[in-house]
N, C-alpha and C. Protein backbone atom coordinates (compact mmCIF):
# COMPACT_ATOMS: atom_id res chain seq x y z
N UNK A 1 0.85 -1.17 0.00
CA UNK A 1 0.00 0.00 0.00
C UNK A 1 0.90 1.24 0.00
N UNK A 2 0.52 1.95 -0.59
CA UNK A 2 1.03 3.21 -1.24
C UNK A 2 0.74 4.52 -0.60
N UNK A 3 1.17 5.09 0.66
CA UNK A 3 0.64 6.54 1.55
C UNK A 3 1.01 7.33 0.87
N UNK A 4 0.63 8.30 0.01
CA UNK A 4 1.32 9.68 0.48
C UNK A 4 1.05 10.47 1.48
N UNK A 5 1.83 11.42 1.68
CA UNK A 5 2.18 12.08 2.99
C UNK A 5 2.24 13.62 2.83
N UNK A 6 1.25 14.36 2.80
CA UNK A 6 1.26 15.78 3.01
C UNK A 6 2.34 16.52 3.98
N UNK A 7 2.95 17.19 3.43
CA UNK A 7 4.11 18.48 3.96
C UNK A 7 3.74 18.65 5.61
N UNK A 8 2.00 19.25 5.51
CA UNK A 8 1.88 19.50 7.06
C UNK A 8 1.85 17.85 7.84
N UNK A 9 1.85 17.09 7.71
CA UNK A 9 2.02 15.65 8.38
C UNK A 9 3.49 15.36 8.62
N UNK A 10 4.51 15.91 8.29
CA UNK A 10 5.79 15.99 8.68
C UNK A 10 6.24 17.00 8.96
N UNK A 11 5.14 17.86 9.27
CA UNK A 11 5.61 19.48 9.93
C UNK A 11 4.60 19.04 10.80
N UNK A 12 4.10 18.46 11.02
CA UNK A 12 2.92 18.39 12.54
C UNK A 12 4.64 16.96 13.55
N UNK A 13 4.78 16.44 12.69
CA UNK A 13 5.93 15.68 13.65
C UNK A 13 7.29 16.28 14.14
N UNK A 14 7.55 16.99 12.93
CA UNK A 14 9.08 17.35 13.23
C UNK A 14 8.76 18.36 14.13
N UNK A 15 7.76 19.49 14.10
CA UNK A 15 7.74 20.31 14.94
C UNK A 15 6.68 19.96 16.37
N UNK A 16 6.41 19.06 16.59
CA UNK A 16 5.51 18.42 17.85
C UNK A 16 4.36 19.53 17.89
N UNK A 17 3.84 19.96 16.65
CA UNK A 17 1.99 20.74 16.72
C UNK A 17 1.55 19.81 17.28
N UNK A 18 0.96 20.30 18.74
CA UNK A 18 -0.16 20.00 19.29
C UNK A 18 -1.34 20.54 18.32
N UNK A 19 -2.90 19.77 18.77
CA UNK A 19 -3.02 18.34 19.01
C UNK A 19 -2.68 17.36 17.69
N UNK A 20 -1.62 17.60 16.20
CA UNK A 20 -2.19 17.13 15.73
C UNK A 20 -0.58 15.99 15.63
N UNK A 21 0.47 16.11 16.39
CA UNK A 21 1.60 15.54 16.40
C UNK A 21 0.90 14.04 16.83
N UNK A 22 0.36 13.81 17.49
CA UNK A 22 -0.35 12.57 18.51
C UNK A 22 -0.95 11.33 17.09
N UNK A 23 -1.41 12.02 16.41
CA UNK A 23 -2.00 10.79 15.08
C UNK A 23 -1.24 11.03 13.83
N UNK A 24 -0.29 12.13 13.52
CA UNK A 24 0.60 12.05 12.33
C UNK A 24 1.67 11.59 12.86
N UNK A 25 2.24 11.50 14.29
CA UNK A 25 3.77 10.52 14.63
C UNK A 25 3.57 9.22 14.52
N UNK A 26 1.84 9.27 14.86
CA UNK A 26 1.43 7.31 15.05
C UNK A 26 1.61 6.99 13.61
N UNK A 27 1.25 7.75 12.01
CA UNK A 27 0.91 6.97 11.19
C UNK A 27 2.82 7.41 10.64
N UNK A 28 3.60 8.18 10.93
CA UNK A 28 5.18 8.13 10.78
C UNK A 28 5.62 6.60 11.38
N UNK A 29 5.37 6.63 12.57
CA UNK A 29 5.75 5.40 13.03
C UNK A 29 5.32 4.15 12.20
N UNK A 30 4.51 3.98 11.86
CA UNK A 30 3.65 3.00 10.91
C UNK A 30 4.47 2.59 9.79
N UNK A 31 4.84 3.53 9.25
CA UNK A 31 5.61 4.22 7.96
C UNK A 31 6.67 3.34 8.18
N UNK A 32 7.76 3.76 9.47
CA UNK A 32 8.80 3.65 9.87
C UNK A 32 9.15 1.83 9.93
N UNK A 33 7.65 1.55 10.19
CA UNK A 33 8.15 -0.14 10.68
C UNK A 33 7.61 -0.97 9.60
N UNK A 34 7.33 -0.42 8.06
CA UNK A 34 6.66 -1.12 7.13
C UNK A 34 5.93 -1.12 6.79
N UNK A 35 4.71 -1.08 8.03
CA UNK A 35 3.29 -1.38 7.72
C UNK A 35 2.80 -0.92 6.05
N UNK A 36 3.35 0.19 5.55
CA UNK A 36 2.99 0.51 4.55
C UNK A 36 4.48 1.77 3.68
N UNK A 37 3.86 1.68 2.50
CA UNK A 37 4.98 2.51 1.78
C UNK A 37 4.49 4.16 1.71
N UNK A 38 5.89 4.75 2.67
CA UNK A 38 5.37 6.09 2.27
C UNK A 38 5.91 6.90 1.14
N UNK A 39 5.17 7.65 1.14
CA UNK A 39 5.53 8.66 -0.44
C UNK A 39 5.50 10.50 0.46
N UNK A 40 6.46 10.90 -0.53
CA UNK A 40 6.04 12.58 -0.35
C UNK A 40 6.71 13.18 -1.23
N UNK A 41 6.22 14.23 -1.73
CA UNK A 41 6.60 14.78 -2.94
C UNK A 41 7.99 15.37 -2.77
N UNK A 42 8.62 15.66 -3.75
CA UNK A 42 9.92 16.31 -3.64
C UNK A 42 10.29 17.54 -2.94
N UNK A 43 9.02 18.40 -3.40
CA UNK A 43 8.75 19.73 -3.21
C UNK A 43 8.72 19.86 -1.58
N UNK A 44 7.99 18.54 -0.78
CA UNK A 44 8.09 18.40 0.91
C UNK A 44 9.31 18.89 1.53
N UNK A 45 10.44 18.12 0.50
CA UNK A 45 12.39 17.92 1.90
C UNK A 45 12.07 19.69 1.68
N UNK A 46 12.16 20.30 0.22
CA UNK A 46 12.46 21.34 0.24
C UNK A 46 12.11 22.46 1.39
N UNK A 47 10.71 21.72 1.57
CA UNK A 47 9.75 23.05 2.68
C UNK A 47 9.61 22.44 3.85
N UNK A 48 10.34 21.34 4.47
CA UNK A 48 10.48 20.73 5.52
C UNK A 48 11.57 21.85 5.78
N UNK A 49 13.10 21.39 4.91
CA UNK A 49 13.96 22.29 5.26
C UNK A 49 13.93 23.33 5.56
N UNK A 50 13.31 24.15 4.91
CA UNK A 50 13.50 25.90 5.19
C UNK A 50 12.55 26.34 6.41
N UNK A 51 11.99 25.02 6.62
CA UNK A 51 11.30 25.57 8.13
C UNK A 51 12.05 25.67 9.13
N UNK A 52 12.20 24.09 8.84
CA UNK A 52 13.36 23.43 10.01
C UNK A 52 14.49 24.17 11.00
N UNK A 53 15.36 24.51 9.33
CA UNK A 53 16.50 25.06 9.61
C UNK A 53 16.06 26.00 10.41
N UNK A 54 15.24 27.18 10.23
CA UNK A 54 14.91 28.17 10.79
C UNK A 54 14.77 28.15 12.71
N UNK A 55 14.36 26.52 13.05
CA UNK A 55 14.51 26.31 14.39
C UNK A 55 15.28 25.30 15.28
N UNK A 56 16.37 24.75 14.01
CA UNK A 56 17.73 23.80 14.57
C UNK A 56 18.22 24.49 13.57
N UNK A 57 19.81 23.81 13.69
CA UNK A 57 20.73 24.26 12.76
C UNK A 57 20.02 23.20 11.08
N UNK A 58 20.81 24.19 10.55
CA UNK A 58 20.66 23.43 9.03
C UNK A 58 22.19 22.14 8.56
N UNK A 59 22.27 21.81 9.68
CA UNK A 59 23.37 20.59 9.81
C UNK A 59 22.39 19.58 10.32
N UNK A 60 21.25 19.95 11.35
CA UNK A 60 20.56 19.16 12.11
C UNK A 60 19.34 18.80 10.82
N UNK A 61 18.74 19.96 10.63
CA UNK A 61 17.63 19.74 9.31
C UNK A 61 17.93 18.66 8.46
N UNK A 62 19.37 18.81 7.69
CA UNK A 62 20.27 17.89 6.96
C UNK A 62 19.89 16.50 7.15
N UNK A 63 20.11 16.13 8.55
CA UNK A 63 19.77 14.80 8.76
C UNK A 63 18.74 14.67 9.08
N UNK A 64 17.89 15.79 9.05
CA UNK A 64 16.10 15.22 9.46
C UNK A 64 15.95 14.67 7.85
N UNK A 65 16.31 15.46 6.82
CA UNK A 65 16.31 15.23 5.41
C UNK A 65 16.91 13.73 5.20
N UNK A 66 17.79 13.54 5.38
CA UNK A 66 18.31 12.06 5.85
C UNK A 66 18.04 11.04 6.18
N UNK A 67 16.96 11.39 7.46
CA UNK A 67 16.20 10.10 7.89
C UNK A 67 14.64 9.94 7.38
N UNK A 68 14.44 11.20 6.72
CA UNK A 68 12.84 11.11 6.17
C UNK A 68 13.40 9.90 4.83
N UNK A 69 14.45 10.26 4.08
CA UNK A 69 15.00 9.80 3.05
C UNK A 69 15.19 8.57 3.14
N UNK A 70 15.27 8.25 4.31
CA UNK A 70 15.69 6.76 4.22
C UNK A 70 14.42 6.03 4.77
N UNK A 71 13.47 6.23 4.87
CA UNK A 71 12.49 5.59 5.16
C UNK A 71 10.71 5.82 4.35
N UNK A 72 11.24 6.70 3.23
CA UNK A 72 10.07 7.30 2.66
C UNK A 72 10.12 7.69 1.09
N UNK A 73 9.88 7.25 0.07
CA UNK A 73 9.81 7.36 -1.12
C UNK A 73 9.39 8.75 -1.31
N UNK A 74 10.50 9.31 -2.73
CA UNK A 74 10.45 10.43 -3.11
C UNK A 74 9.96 10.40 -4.63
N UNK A 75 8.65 11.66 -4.32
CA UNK A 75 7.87 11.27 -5.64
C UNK A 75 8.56 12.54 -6.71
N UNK A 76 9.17 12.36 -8.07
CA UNK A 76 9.56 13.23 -8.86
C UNK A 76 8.32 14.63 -9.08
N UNK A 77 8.85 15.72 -8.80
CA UNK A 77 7.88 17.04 -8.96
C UNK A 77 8.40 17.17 -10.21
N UNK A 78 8.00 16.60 -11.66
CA UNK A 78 8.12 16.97 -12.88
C UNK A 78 7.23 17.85 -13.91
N UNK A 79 7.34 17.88 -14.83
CA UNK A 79 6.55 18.88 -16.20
C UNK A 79 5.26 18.35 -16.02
N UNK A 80 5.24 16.82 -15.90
CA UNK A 80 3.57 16.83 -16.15
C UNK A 80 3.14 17.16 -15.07
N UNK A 81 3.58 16.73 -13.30
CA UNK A 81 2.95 17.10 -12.21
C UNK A 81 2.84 18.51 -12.31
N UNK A 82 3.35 19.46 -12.83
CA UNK A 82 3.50 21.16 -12.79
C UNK A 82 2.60 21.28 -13.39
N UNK A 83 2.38 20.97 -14.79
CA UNK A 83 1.03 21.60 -15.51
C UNK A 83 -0.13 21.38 -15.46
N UNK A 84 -0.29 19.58 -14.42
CA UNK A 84 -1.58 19.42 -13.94
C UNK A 84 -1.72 20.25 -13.22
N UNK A 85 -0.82 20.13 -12.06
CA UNK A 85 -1.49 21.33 -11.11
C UNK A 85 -1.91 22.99 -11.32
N UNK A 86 -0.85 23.25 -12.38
CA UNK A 86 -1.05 24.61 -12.93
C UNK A 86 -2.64 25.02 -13.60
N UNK A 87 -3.22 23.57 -14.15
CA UNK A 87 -4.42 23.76 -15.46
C UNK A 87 -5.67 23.03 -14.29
N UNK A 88 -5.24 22.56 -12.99
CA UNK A 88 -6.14 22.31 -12.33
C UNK A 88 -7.49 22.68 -11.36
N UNK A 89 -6.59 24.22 -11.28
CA UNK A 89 -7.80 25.15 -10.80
C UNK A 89 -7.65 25.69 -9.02
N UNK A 90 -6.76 24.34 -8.32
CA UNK A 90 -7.27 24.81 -6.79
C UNK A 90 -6.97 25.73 -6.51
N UNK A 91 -6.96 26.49 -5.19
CA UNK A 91 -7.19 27.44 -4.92
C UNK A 91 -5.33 27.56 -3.92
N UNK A 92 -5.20 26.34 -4.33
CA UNK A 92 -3.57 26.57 -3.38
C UNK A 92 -2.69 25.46 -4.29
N UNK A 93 -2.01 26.37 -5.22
CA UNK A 93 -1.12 25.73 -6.02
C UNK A 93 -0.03 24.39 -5.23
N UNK A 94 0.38 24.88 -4.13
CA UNK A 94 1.06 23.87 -3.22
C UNK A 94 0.12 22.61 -3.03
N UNK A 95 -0.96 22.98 -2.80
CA UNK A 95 -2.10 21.63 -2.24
C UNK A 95 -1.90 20.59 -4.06
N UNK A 96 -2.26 21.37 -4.84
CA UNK A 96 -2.48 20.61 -6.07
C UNK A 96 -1.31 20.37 -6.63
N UNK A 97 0.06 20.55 -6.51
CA UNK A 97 1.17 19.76 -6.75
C UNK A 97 1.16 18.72 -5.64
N UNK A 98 0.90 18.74 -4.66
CA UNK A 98 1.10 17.54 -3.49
C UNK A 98 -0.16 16.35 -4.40
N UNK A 99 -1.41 17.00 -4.74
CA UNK A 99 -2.18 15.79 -5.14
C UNK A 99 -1.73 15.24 -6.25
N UNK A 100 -1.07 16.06 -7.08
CA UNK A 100 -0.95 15.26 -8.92
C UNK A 100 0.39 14.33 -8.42
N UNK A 101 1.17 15.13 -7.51
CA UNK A 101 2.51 14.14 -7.28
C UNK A 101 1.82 12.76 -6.74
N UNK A 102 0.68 12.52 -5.52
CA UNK A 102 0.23 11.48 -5.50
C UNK A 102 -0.30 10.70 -6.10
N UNK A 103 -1.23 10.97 -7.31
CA UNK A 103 -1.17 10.52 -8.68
C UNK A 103 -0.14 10.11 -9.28
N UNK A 104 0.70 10.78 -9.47
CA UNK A 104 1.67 10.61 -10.05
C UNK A 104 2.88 9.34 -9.42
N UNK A 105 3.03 9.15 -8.55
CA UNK A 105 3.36 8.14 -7.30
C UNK A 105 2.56 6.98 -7.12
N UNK A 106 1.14 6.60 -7.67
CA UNK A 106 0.21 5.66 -7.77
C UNK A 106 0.00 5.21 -6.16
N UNK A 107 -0.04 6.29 -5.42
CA UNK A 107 -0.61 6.40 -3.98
C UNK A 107 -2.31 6.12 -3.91
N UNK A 108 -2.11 4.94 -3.01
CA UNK A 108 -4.09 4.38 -2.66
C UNK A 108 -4.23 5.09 -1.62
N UNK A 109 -3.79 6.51 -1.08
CA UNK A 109 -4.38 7.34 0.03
C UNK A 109 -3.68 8.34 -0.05
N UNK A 110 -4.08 9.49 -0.01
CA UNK A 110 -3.42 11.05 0.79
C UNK A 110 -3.52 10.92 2.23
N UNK A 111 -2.63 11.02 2.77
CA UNK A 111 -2.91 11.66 4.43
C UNK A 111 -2.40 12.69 4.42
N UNK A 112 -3.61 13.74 4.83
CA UNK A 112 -3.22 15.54 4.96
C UNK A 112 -4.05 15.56 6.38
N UNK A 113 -3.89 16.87 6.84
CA UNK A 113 -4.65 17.23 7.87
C UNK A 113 -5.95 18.78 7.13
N UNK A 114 -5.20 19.00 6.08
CA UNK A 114 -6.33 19.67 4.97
C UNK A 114 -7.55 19.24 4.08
N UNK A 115 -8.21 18.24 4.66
CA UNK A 115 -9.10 16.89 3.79
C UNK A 115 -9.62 18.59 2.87
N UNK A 116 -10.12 19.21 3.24
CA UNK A 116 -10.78 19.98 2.18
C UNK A 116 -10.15 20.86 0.84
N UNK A 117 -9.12 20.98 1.51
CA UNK A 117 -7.86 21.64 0.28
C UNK A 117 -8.29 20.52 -1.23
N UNK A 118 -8.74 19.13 -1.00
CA UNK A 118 -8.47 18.63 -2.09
C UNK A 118 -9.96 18.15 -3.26
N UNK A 119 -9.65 17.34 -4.28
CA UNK A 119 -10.99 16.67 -4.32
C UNK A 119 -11.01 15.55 -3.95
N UNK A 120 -12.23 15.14 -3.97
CA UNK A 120 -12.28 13.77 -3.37
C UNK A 120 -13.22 12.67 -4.64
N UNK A 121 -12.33 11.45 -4.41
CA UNK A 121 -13.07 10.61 -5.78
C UNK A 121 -12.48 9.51 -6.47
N UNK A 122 -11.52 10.63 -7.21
CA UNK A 122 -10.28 9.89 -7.26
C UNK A 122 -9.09 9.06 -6.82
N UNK A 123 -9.15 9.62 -5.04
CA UNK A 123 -7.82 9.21 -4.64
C UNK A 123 -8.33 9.38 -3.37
N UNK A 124 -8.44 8.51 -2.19
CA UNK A 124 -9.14 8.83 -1.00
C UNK A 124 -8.11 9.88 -0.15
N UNK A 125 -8.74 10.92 0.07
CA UNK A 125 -7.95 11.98 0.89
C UNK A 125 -8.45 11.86 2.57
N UNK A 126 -7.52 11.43 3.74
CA UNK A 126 -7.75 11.30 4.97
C UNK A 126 -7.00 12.12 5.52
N UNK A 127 -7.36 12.29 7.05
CA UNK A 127 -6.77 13.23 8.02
C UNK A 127 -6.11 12.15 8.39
N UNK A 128 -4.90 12.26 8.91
CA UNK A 128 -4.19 10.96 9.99
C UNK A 128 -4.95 10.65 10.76
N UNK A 129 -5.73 11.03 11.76
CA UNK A 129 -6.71 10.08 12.33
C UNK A 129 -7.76 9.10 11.34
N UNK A 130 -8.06 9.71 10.72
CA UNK A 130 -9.14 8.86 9.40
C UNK A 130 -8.37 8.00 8.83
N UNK A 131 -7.61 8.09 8.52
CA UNK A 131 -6.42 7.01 8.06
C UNK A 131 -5.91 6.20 8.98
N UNK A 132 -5.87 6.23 10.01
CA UNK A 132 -5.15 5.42 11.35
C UNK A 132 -6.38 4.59 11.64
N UNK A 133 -7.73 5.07 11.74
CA UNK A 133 -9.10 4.50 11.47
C UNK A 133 -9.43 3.05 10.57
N UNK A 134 -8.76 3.95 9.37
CA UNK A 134 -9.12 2.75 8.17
C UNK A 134 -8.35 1.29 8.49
N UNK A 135 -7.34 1.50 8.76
CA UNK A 135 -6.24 0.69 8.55
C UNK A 135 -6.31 -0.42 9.87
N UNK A 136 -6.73 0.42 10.43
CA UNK A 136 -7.05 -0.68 12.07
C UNK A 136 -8.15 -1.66 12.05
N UNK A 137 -9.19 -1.36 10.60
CA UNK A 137 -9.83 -1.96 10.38
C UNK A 137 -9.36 -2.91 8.98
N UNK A 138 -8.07 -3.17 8.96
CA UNK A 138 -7.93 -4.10 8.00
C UNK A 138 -7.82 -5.35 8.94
């Protein structure tokens, strides 16, 4: 099974956001031990980093980049993901490169904490709790 992983779901962990660190560390951890394959777009390390750095050193960020890397599939942000999202319409160009990259990645789930940023239909979009939900029921 195929996760992708929304930007704020590794900015709700790396930075411990209350309340929503509590069900995006559980489905990281998940990640971490197999249960399933994670994905996140390219465009994520980039805007992980420049947060990051901003509140450890960018030696420390480095290896947050490092260990996301080694446990999480990186989906190519290419020409076609750009112009879907460009000719797609949403209302937050960032949200709609994260979805075409999951398309694009052949991801059977989004986990965001933005369920509404996206559409829904195509590609089941969950909050980490809704997703931590589903899966407990396999």
């Amino acid at each position: 099974m195929n996760v992708f992983l929304d930007t704020n779901v590794l900015l709700d962990v790396l930075a411990r956001r209350m309340p929503f660190f509590i069900d995006s560390s559980h489905v990281w951890s998940l990640a971490e031990r197999g249960r399933f394959r994670s994905q996140v777009s390219a465009i994520s390390l980039t805007t992980v980093f420049y947060i990051v750095r901003k509140q450890v050193s960018a030696a420390r960020a480095m290896r947050i980049l490092h260990d996301i890397r080694a446990t999480t599939a990186i989906v190519a942000c290419d020409e076609a993901v750009i112009d879907r999202a460009i000719d797609a319409g949403f209302r937050d160009f960032e949200d709609a490169v994260q979805y075409f990259s999951a398309l694009a990645g052949g991801a059977d789930y989004l986990v965001t904490r933005n369920t509404v940023h996206f559409p829904h239909g195509e590609l089941p979009i969950m909050t980490p709790a809704e997703f931590l939900a589903a899966i407990a029921e396999r």
